[in-house]
C-alpha atoms as a PDB file:
ATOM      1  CA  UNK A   1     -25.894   0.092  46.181  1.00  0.00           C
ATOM      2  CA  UNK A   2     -22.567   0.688  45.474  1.00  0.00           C
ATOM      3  CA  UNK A   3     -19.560   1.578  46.885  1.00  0.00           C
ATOM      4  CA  UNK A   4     -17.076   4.869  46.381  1.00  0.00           C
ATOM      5  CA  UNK A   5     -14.995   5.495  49.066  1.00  0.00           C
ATOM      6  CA  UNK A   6     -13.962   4.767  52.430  1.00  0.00           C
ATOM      7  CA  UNK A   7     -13.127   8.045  53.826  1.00  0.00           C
ATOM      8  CA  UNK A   8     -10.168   8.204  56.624  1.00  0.00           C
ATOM      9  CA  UNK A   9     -11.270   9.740  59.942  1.00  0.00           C
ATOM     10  CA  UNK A  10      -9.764   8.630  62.985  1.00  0.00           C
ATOM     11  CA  UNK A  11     -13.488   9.622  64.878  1.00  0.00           C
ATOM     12  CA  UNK A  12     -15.341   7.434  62.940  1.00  0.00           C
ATOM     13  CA  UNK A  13     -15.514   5.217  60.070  1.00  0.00           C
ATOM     14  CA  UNK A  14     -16.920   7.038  57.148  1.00  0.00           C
ATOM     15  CA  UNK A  15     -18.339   5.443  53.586  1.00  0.00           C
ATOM     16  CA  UNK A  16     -19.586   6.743  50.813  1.00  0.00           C
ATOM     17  CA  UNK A  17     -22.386   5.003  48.328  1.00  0.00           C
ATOM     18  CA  UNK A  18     -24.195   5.840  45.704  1.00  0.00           C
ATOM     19  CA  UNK A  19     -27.804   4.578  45.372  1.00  0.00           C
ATOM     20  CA  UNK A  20     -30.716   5.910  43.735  1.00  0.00           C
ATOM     21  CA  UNK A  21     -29.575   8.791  42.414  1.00  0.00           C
ATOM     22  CA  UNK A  22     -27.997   9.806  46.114  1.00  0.00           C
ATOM     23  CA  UNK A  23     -24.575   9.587  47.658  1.00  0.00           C
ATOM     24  CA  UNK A  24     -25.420   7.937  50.867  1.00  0.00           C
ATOM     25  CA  UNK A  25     -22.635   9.307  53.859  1.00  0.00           C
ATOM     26  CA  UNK A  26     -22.686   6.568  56.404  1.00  0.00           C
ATOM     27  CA  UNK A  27     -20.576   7.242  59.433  1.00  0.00           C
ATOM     28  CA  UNK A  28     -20.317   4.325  61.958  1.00  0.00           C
ATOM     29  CA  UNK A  29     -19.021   4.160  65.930  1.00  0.00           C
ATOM     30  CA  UNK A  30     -18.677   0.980  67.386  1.00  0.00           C
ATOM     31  CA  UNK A  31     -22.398  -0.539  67.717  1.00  0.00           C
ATOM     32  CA  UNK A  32     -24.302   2.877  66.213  1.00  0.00           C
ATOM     33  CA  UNK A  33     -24.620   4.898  62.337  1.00  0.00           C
ATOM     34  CA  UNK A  34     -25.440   7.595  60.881  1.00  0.00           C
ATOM     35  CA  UNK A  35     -26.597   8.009  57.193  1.00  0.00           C
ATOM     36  CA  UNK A  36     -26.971  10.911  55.322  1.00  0.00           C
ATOM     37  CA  UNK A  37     -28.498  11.098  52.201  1.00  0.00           C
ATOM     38  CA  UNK A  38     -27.989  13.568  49.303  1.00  0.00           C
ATOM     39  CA  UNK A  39     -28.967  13.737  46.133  1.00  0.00           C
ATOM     40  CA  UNK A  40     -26.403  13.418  43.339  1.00  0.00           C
ATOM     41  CA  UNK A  41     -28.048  16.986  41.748  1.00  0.00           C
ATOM     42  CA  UNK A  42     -27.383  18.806  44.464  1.00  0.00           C
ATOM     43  CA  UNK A  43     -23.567  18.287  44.234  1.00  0.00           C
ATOM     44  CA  UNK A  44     -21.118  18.205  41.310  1.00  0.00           C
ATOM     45  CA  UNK A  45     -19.143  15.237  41.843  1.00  0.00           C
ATOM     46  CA  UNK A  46     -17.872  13.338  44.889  1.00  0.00           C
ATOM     47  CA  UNK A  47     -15.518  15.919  45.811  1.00  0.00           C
ATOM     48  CA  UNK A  48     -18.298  17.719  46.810  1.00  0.00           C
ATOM     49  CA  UNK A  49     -18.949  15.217  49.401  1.00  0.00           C
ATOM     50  CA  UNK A  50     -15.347  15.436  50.759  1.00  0.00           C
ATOM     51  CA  UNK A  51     -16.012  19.063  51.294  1.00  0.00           C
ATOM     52  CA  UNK A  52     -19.219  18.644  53.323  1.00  0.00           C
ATOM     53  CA  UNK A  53     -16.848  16.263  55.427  1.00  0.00           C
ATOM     54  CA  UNK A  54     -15.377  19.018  57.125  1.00  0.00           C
ATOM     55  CA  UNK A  55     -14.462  19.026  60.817  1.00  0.00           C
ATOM     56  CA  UNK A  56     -17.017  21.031  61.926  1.00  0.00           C
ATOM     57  CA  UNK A  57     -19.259  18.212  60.364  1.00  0.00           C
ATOM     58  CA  UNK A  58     -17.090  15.372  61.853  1.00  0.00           C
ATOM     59  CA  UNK A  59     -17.288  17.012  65.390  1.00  0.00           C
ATOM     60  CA  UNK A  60     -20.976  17.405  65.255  1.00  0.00           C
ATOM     61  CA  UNK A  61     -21.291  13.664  64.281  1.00  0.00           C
ATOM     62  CA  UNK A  62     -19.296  12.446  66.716  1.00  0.00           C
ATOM     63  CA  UNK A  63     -20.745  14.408  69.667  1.00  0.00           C
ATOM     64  CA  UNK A  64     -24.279  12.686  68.177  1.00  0.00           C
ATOM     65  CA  UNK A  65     -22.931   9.947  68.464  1.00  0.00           C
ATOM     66  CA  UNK A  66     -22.504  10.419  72.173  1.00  0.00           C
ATOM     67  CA  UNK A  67     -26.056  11.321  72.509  1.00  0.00           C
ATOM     68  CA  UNK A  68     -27.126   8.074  70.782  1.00  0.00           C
ATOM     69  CA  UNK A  69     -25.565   6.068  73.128  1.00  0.00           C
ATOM     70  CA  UNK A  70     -26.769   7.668  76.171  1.00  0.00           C
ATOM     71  CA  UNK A  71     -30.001   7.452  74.436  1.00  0.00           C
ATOM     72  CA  UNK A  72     -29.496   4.126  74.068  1.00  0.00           C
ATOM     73  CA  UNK A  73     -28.432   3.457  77.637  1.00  0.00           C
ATOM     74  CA  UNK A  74     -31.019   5.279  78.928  1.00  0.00           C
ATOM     75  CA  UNK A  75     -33.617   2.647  77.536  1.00  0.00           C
ATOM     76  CA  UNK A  76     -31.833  -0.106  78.555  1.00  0.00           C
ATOM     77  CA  UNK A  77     -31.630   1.396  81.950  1.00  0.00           C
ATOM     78  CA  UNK A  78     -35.670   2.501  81.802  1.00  0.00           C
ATOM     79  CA  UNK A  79     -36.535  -1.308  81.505  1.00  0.00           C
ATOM     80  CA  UNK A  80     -33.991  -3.175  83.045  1.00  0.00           C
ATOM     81  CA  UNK A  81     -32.451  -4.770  80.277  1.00  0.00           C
END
């Protein structure tokens, strides 16, 4: 796997690989990520990817990211941990 880019975003850390033939988009808040994976033939370069990025994107992410955790939470809660 290697590395591109890290992509700037003050909601989340964002990071773009490439592996397999597909650009891996792996956002990260505090103790939880998300990866996306697309392949490199659907796209025409990695400025695609920066255009995918967009806020509506982001702000999606981010509010999944909320869910997650309550998820999360939710187990720990379930079982007492």
């Amino acid at each position: 796997m290697r590395q591109l880019a890290i992509i700037p975003n003050p909601h989340a850390k964002i990071t773009l690989f490439s592996w397999n033939g597909k650009y891996l988009i792996k956002l990260e808040k505090g103790s939880l990520e998300q990866t996306y994976k697309v392949s490199e033939l659907d796209l025409t370069g990695e400025e695609d990817i920066h255009r995918l990025l967009d806020e509506e994107f982001v702000q999606a992410a981010v509010a999944r990211f909320a869910a997650m955790s309550q998820d999360l939470q939710a187990a720990f809660d379930r079982h007492d941990l």
